[in-house]
Protein backbone atom coordinates (compact mmCIF):
# COMPACT_ATOMS: atom_id res chain seq x y z
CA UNK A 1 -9.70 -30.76 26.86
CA UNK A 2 -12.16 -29.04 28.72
CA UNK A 3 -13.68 -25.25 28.54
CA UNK A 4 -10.77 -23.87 30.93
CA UNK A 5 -8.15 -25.39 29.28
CA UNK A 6 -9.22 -23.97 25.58
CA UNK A 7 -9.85 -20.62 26.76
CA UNK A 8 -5.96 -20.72 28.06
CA UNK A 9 -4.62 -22.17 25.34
CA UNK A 10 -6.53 -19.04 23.11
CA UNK A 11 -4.83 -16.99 25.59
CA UNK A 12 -1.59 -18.60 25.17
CA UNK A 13 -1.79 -18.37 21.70
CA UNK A 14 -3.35 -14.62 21.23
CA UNK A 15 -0.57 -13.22 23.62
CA UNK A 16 2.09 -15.05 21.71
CA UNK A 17 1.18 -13.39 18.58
CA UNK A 18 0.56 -10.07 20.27
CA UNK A 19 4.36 -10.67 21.71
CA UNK A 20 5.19 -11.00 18.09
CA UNK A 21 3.67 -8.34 16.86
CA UNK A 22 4.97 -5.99 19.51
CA UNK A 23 8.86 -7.47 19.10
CA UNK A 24 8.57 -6.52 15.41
CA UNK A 25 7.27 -2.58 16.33
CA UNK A 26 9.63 -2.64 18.57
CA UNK A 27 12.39 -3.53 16.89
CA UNK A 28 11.17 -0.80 14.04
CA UNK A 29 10.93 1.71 16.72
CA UNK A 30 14.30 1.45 18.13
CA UNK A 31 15.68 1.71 14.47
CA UNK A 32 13.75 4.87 14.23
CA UNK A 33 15.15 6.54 17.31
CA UNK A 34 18.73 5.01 16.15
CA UNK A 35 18.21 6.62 12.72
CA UNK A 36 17.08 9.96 14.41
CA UNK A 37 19.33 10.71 16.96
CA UNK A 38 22.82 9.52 14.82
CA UNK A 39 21.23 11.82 11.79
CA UNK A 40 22.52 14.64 13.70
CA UNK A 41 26.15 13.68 12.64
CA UNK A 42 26.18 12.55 9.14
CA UNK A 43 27.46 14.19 6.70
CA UNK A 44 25.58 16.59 4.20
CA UNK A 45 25.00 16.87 0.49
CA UNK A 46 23.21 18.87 -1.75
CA UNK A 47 19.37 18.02 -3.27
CA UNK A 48 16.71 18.44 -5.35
CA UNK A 49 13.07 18.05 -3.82
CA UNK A 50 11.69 15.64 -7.02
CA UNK A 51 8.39 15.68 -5.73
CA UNK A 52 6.07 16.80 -3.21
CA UNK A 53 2.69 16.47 -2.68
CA UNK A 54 -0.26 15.24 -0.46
CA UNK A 55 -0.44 11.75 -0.14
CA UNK A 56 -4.32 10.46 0.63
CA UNK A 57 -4.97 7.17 1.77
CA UNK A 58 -8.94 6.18 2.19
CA UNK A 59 -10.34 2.93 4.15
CA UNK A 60 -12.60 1.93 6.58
CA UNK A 61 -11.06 4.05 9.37
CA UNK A 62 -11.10 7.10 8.07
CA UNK A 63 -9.05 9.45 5.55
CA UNK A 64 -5.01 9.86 6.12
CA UNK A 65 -2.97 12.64 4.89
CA UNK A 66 1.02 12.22 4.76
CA UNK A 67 3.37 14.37 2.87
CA UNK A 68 5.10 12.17 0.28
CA UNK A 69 8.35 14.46 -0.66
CA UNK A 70 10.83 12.77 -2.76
CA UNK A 71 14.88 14.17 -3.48
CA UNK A 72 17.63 13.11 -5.35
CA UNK A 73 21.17 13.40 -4.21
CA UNK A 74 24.60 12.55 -4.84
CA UNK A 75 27.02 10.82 -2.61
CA UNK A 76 30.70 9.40 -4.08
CA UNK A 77 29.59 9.98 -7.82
CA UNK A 78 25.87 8.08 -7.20
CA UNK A 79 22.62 9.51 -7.23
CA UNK A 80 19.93 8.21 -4.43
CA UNK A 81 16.93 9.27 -3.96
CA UNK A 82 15.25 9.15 -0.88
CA UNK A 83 12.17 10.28 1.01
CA UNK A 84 12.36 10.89 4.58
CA UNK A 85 11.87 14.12 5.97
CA UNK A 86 12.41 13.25 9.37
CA UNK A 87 12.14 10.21 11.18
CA UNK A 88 8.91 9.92 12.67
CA UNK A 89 6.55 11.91 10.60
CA UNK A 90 3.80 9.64 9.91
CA UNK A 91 0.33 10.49 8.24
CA UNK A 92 -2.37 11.41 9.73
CA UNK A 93 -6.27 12.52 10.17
CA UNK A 94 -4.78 16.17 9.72
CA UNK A 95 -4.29 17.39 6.17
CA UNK A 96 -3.17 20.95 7.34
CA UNK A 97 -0.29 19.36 8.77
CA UNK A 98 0.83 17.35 5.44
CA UNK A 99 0.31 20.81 3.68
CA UNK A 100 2.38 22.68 5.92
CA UNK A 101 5.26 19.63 5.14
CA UNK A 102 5.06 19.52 1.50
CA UNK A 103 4.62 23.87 1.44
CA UNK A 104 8.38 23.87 2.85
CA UNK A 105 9.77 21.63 0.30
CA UNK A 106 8.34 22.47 -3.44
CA UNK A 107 9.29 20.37 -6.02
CA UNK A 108 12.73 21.57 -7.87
CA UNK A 109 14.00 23.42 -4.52
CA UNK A 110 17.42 22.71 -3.32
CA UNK A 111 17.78 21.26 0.01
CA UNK A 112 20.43 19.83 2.15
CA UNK A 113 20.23 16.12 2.77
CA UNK A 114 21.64 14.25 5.51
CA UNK A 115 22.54 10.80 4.62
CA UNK A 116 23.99 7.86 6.56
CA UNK A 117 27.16 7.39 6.08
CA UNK A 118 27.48 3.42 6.10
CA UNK A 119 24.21 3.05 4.48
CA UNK A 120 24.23 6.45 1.80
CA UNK A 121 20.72 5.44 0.44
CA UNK A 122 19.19 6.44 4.30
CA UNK A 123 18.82 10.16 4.05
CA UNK A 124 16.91 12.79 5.77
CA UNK A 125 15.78 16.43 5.34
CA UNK A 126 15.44 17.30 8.83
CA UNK A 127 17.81 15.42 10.92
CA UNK A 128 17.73 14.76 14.62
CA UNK A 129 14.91 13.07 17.21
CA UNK A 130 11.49 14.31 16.92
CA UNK A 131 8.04 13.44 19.26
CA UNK A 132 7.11 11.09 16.41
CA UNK A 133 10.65 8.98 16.62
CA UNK A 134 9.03 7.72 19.22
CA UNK A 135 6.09 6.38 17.98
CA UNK A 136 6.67 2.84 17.19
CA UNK A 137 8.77 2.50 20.85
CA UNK A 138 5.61 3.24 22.44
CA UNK A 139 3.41 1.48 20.34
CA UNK A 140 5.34 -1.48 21.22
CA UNK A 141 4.65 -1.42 24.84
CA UNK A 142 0.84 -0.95 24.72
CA UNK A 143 1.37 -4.49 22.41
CA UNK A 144 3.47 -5.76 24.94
CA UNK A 145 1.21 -4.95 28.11
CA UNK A 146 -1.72 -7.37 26.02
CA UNK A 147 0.78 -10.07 25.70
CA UNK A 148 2.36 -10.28 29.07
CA UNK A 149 -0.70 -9.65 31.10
CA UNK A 150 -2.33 -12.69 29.02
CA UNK A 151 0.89 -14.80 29.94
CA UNK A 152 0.95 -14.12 33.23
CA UNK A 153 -2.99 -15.40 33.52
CA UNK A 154 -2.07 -18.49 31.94
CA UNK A 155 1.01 -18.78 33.89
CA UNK A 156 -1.22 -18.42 36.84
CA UNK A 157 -3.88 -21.06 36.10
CA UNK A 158 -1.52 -23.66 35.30
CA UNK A 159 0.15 -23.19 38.61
């Protein structure tokens, strides 16, 4: 096989798995929207924030700071616990905004949880579509820009 051919073959092969990568965040992200914009509508409960703190996670990229904020609830005589405040907070490089998550829910405060009614271990604290519900839709695209662009080149060369 010569030089040309390899290189298109890498190609093939690196937007394939770029393809794959980007079907998976995709499919994540549309699950996240789902979640957010049917919270709206399920039913509520009573809860009890368990725990709530500032989560830090340290590697090569940096520091991130998420709010990890646990509850318990009750739904048809069974406790869940869950620990979602809304769907599509994610950490980050800011730890004021963690703070400012975890400040709102102190541990032993009664809350109101929304939980899915098909599925009552999916709950949320703050129901309904935020800016970050959309994260993982859009990540998928700039993974699925890579991918296509790389298949159309090889399309192209083997024409």
């Amino acid at each position: 096989m010569n030089r040309i051919g390899c290189d298109t073959v890498i190609r093939f092969f690196i937007g394939l798995v770029f393809f794959l990568v980007a079907a998976g965040i995709l499919w994540w992200g549309i699950n996240t929207v789902r979640n957010a914009s049917v919270s709206k509508n399920w039913p509520a409960v009573p809860g009890t924030i368990t725990v709530s703190q500032v989560a830090i996670s340290t590697d090569d990229d940096g520091t991130t700071y998420s709010a990890d904020v646990q509850f318990k609830y009750v739904v048809n005589d069974r406790w869940y616990t869950a620990d979602t405040v809304n769907f599509g907070e994610y950490g980050s490089g800011n730890r004021s905004r963690a703070e400012k998550i975890v400040a709102r829910y102190p541990p032993g405060s009664q809350v109101t949880v929304y939980y899915n009614p098909d599925n009552p271990g999916t709950a949320v604290l703050e129901p309904g579509v935020t800016w970050g519900s959309y994260f993982g839709f859009l990540m998928s695209l700039a993974f699925l820009i890579a991918p296509a662009l790389m298949l159309f080149s090889f399309i192209r060369k083997r024409r």
